[in-house]
Protein backbone atom coordinates (compact mmCIF):
# COMPACT_ATOMS: atom_id res chain seq x y z
CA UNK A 1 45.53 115.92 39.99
CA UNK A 2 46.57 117.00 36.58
CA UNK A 3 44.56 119.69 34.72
CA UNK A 4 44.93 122.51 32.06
CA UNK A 5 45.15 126.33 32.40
CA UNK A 6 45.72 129.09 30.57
CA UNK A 7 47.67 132.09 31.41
CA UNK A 8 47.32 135.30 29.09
CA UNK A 9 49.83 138.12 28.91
CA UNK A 10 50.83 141.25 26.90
CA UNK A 11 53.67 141.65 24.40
CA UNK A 12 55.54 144.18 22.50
CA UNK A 13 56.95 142.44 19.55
CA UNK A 14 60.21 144.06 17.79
CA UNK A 15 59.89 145.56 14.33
CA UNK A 16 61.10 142.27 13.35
CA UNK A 17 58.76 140.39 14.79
CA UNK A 18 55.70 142.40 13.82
CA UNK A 19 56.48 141.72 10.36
CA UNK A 20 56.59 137.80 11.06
CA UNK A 21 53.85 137.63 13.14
CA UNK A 22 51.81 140.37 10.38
CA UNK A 23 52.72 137.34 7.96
CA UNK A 24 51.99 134.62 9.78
CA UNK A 25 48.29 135.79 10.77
CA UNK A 26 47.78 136.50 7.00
CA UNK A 27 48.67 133.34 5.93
CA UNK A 28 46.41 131.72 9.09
CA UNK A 29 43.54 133.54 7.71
CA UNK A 30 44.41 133.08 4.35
CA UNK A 31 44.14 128.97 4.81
CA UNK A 32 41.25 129.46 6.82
CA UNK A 33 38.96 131.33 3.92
CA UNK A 34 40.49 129.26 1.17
CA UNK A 35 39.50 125.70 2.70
CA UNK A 36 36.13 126.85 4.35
CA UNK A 37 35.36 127.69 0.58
CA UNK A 38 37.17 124.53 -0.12
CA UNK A 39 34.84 123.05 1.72
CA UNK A 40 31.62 124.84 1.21
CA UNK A 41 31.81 124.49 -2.57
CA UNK A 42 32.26 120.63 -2.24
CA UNK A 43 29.31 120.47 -0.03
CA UNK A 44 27.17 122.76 -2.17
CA UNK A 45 28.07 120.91 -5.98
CA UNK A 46 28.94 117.52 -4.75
CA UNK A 47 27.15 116.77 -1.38
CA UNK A 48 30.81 115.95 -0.20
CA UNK A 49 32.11 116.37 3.62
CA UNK A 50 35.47 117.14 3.71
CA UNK A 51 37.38 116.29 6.54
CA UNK A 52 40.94 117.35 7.86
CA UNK A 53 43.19 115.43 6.25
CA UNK A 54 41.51 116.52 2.70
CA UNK A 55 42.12 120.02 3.61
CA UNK A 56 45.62 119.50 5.14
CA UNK A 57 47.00 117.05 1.12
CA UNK A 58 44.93 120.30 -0.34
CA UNK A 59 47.43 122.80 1.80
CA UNK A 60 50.47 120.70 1.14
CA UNK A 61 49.25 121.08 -2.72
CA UNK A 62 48.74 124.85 -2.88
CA UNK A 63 52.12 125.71 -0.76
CA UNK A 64 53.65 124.11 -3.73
CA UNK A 65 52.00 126.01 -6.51
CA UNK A 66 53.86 130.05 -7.84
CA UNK A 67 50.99 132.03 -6.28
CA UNK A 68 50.83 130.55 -2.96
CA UNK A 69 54.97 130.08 -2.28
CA UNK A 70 54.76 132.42 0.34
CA UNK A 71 53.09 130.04 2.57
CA UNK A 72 56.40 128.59 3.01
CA UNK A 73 57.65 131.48 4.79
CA UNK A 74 55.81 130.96 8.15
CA UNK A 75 55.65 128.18 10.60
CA UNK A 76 53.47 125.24 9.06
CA UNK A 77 52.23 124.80 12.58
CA UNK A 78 49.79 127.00 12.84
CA UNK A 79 48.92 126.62 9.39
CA UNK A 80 47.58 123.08 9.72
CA UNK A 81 46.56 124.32 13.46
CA UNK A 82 43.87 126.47 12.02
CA UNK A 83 42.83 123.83 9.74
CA UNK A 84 42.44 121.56 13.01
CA UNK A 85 40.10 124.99 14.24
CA UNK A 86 37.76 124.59 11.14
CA UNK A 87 37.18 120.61 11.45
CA UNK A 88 35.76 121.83 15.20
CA UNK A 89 33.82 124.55 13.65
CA UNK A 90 32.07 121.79 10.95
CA UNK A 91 32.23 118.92 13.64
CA UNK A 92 30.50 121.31 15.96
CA UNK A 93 27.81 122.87 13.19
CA UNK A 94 26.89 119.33 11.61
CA UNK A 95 25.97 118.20 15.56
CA UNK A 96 23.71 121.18 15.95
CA UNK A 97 26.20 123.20 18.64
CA UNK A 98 26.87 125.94 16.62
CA UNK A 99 26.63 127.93 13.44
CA UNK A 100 27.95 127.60 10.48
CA UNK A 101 31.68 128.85 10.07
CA UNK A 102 32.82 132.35 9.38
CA UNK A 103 35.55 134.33 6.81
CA UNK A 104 37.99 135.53 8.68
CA UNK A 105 38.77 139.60 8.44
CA UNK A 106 41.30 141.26 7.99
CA UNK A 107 40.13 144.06 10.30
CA UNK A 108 39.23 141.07 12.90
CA UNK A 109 40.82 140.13 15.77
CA UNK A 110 43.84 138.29 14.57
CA UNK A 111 45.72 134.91 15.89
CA UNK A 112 48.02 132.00 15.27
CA UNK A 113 48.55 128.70 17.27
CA UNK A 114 52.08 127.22 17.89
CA UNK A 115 51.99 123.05 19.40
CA UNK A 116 55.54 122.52 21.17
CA UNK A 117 57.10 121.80 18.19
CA UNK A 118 57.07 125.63 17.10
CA UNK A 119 57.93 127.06 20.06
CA UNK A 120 61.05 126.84 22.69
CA UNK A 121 60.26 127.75 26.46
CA UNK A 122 63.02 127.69 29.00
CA UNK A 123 60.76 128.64 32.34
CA UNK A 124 61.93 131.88 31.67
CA UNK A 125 61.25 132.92 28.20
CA UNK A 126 59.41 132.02 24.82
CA UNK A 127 60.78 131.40 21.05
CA UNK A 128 58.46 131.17 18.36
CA UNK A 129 58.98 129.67 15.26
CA UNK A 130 60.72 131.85 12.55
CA UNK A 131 61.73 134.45 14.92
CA UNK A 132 65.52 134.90 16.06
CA UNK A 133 64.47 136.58 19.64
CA UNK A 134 62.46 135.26 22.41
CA UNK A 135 59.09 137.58 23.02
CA UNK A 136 58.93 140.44 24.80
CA UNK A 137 56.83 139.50 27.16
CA UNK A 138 55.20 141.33 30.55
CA UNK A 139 55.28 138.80 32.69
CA UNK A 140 52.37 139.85 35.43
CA UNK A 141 52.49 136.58 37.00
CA UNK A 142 54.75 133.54 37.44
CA UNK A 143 53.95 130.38 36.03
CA UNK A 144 53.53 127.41 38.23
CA UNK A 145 56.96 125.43 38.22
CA UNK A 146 55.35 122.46 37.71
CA UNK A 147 53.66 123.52 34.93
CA UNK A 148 54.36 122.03 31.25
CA UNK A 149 53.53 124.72 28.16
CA UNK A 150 51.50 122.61 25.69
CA UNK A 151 49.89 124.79 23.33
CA UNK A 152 51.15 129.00 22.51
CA UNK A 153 48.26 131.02 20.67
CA UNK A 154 49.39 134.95 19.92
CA UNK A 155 46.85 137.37 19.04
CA UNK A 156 46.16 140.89 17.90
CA UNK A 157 43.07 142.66 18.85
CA UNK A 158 41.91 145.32 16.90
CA UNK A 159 43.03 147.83 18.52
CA UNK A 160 46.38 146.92 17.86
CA UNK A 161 47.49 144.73 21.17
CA UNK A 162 49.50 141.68 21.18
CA UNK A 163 48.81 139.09 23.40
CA UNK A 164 50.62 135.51 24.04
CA UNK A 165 48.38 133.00 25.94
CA UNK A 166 50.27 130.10 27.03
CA UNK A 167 48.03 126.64 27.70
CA UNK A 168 49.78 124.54 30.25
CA UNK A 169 49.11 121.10 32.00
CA UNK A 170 49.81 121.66 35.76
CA UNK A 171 49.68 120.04 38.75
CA UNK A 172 46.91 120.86 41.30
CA UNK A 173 46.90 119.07 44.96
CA UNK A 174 43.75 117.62 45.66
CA UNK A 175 42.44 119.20 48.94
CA UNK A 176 41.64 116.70 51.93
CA UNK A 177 37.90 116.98 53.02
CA UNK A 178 37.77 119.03 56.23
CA UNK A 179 36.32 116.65 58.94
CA UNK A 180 33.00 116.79 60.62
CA UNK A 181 31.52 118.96 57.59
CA UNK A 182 28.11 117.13 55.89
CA UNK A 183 27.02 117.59 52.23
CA UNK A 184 23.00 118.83 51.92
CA UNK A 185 20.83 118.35 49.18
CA UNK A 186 17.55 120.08 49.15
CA UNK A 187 14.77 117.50 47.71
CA UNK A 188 10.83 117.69 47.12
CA UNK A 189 10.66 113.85 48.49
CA UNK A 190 12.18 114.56 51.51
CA UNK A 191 13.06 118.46 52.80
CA UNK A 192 17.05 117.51 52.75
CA UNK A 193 19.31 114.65 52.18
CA UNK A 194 22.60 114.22 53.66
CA UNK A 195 26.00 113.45 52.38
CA UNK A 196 25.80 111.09 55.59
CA UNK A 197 22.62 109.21 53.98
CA UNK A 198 20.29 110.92 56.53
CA UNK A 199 17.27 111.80 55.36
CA UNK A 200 15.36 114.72 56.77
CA UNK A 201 11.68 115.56 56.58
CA UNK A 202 9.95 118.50 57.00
């Protein structure tokens, strides 16, 4: 049976890789403030939902303008990953399951999102994006060899942490009911009812 866990570790980036992953969570939150008032605004004046794909021609647009060139200098990944994050967060508030979005801080907790075509894993190391040397990474714990790394998400608490959580699809073996054993469900019609069928009164 195939299924989908995540295993979380610490890191200790290199100067280097401080800097790009200081710049990349900038620019995440960045996007993220800038199209959730994107979107607000066009809600508030115009009554107008916009969806992903308005936000994501509205990214392409600003990357492309003098202010905002320094978009260009991360991943796009988890750029257009976080916009993927706030369609959830209005998908999720327009059917009641949530509130209504928040502005990223700076002083927040910090994170980015790298799909596989971002990042490089061998089984025994990871490669983001933009960076030249795999992550320092303390690996408590082996990952399954079966398992394929789908999504990477790094994050910065603030206290100053790093942390790479690595979403994998894996393979679990389905476990072979244990003969003679009988499922029992406690009723008000009858006292219990057996996996068997049986019913049993009081």
């Amino acid at each position: 049976m195939q299924t989908k866990r995540a295993y979380r570790f610490r890191f200790y980036p290199t100067p280097e890789q401080a800097i790009t992953l200081a710049r990349t969570f900038g620019c995440v939150r960045m996007v993220y403030n800038h199209m959730l008032n994107l979107r607000s605004t066009a809600w508030a004046q115009r009554q107008e939902r916009l969806a992903y794909h308005a936000t994501s021609a509205a990214l392409t647009a600003l990357k492309k303008t003098p202010d905002h060139l320094w978009l260009n200098e991360v991943s796009s990944v988890p750029l257009q990953q976080t916009l993927r994050h706030l369609q959830t967060a209005f998908v999720n508030f327009f059917a009641k399951r949530t509130g209504y979005a928040r502005f990223k801080r700076k002083d927040g907790p910090q994170s980015a999102e790298y799909t596989a075509s971002a990042f490089r894993w061998d089984g025994r190391s990871l490669k983001l994006a933009k960076m030249r040397e795999a992550l320092p990474i303390r690996w408590s714990r082996q990952l399954p060899k079966a398992a394929k790394v789908t999504t990477v998400t790094v994050s910065k608490d603030p206290a100053g942490r790093y942390f790479v959580s690595l979403l994998c699809d894996d393979i679990v073996a389905q476990k072979t009911p244990a003969p003679g054993c009988v499922g029992i469900d406690l009723g008000l019609t009858h006292f219990a009812t057996l996996s068997t069928g049986e019913k049993v009164d009081r």
